[in-house]
N, C-alpha and C. Protein backbone atom coordinates (compact mmCIF):
# COMPACT_ATOMS: atom_id res chain seq x y z
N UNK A 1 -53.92 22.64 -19.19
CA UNK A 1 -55.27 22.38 -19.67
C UNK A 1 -55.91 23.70 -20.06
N UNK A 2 -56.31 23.65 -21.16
CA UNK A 2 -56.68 24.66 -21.53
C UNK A 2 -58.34 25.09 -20.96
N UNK A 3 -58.89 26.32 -20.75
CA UNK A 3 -60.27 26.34 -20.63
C UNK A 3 -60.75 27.41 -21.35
N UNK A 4 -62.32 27.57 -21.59
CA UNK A 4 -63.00 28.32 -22.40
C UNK A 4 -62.51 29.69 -21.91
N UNK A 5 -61.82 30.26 -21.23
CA UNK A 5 -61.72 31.71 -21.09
C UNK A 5 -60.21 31.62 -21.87
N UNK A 6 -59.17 30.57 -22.12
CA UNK A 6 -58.44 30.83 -22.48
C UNK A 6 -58.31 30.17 -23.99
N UNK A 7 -59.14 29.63 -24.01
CA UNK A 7 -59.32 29.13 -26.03
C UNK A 7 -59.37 30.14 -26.84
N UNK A 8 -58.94 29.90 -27.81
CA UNK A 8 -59.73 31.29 -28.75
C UNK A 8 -61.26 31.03 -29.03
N UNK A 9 -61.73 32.52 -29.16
CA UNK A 9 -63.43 31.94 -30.06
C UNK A 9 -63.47 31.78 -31.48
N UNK A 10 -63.93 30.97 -31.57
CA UNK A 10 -64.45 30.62 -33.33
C UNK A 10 -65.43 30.31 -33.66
N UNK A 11 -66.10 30.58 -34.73
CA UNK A 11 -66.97 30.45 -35.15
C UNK A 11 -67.28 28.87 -35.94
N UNK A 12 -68.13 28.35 -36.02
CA UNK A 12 -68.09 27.04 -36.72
C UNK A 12 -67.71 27.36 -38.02
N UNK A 13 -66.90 26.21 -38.77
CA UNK A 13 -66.59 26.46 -39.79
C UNK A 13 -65.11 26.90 -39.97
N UNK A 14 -64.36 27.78 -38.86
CA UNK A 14 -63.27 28.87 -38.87
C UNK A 14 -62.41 27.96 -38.75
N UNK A 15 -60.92 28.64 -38.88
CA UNK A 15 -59.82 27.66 -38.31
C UNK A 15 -59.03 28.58 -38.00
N UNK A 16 -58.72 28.24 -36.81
CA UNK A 16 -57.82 28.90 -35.78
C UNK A 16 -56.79 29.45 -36.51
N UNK A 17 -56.07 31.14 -36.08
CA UNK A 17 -55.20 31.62 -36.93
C UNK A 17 -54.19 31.09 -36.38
N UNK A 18 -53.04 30.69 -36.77
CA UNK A 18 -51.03 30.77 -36.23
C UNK A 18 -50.52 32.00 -36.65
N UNK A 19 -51.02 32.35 -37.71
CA UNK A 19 -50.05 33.64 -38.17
C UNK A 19 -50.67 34.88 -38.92
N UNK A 20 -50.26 35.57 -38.47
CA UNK A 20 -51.18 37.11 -39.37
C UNK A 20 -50.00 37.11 -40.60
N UNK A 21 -50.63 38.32 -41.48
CA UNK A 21 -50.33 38.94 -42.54
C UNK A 21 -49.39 40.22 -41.90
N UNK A 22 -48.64 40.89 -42.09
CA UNK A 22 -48.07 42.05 -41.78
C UNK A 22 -49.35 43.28 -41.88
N UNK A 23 -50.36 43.14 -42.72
CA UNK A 23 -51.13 43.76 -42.79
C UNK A 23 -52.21 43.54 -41.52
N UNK A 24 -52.77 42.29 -41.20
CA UNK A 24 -53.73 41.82 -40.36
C UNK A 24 -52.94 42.00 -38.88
N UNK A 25 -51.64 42.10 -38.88
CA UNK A 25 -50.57 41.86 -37.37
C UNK A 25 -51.01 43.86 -37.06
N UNK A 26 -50.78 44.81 -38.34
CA UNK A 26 -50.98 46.00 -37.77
C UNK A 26 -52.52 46.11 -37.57
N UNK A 27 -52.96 45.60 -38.18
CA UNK A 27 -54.64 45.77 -37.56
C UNK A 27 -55.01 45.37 -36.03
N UNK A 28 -54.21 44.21 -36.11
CA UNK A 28 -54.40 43.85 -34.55
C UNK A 28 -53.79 44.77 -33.37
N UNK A 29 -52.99 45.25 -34.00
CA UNK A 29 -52.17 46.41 -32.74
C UNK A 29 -52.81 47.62 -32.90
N UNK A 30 -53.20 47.60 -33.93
CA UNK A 30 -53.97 49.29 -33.99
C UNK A 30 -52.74 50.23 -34.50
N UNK A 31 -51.64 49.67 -35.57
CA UNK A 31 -50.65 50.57 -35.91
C UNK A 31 -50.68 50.33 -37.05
N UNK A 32 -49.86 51.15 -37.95
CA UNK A 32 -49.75 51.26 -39.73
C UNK A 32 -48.97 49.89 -40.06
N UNK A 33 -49.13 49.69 -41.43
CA UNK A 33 -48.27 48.60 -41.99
C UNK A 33 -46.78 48.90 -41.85
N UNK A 34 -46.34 50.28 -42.55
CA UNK A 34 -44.92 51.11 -41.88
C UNK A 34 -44.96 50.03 -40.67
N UNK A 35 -45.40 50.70 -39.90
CA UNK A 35 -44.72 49.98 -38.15
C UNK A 35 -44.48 49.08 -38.03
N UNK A 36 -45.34 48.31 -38.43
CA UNK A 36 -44.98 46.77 -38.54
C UNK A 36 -43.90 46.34 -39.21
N UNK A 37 -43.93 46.97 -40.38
CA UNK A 37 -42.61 46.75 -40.81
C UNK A 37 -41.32 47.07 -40.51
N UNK A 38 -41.29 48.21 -39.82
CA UNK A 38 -40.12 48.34 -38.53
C UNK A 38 -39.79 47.31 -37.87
N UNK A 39 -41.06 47.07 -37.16
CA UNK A 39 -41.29 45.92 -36.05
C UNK A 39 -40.73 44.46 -36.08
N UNK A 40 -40.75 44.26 -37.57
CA UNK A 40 -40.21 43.09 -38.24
C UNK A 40 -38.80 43.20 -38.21
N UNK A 41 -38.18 44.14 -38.30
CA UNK A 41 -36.27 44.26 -38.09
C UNK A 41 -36.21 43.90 -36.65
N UNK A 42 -36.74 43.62 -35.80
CA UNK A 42 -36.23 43.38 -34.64
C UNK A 42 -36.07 42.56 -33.73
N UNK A 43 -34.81 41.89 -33.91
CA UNK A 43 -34.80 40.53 -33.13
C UNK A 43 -36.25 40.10 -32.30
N UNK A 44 -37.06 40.39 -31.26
CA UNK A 44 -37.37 40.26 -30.82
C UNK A 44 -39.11 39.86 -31.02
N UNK A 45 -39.29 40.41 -32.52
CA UNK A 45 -40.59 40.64 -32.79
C UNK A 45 -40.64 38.93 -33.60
N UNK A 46 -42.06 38.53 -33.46
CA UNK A 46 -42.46 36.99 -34.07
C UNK A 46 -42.24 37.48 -35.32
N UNK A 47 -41.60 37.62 -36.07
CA UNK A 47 -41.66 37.35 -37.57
C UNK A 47 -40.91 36.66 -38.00
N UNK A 48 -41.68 35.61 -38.77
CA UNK A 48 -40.56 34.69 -39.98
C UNK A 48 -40.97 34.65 -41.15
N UNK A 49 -39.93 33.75 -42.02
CA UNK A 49 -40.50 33.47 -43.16
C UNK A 49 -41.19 32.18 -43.66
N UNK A 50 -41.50 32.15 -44.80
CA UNK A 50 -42.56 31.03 -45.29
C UNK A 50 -42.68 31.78 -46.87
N UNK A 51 -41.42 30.95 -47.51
CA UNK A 51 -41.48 30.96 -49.01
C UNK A 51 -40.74 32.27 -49.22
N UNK A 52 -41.36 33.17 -49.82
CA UNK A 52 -41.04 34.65 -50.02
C UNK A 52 -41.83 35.14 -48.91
N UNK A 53 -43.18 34.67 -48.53
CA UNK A 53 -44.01 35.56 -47.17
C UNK A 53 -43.70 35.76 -46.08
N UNK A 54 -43.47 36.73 -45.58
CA UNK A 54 -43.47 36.73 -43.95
C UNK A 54 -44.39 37.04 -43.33
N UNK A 55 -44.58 36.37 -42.40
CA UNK A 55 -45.63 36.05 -41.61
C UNK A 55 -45.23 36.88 -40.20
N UNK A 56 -46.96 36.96 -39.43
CA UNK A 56 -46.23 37.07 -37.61
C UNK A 56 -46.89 35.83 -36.77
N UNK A 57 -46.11 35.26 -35.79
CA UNK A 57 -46.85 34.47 -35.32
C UNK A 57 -47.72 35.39 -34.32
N UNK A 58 -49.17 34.52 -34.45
CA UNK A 58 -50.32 34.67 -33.74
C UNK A 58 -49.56 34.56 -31.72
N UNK A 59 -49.27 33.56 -32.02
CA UNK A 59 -49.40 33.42 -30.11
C UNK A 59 -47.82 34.06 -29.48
N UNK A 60 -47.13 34.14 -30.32
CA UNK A 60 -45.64 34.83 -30.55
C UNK A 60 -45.95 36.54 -30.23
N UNK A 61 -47.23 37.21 -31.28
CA UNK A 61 -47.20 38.58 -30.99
C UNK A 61 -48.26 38.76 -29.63
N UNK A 62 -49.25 38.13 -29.02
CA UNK A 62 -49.64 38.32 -27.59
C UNK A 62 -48.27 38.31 -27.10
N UNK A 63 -47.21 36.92 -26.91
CA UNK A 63 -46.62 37.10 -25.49
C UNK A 63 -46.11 38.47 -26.07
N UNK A 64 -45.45 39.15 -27.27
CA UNK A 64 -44.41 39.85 -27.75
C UNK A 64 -44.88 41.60 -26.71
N UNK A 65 -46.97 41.74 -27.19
CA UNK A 65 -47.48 42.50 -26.76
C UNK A 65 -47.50 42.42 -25.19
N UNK A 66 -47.61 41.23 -24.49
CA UNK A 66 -47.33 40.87 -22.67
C UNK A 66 -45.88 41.94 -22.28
N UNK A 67 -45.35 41.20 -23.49
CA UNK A 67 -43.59 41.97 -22.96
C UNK A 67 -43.75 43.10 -23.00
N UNK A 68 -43.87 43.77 -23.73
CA UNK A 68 -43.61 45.21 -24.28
C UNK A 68 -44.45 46.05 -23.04
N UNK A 69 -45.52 45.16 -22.80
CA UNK A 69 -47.10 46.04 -21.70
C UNK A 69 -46.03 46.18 -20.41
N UNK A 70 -45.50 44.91 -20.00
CA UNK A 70 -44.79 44.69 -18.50
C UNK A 70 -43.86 45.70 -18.68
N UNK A 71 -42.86 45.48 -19.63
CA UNK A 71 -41.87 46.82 -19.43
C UNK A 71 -42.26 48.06 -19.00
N UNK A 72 -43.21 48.82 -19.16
CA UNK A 72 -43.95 49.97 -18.42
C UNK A 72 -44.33 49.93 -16.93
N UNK A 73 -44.44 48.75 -16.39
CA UNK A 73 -44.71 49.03 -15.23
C UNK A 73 -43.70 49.35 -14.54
N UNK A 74 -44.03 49.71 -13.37
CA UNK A 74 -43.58 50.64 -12.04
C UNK A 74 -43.48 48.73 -10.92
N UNK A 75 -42.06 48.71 -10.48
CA UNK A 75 -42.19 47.59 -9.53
C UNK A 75 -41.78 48.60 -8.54
């Protein structure tokens, strides 16, 4: 069940994203388009295709960013 801390926010009118742009995916990380496009060779990263576009998935690059955060820790 989902709840308001874990919905996304939107604005009326908006519609929920699934997938960034390679451009909008490095905005969200705070890295260059380059990187992203690295990022995209790698098994592991949400990217697919759609037509000629590739896309990243939206809820694909959180867990992708979860993973990458956990690997740093100290158990």
């Amino acid at each position: 069940m989902a709840t308001a801390a874990t919905e996304p926010v939107r604005d009326r009118g908006t519609v929920e994203r699934f997938a960034f742009s390679p451009s909008e995916a490095a905005e969200a990380l705070g890295v260059s388009r380059p990187t992203v496009y690295q990022l995209m060779h790698r098994a592991d990263f949400p990217s697919f295709k759609v037509g000629s576009r590739t896309l990243i998935s939206a809820e694909g690059l959180r867990r992708w960013v979860e993973a990458q955060a956990g690997m740093g820790q100290c158990g």
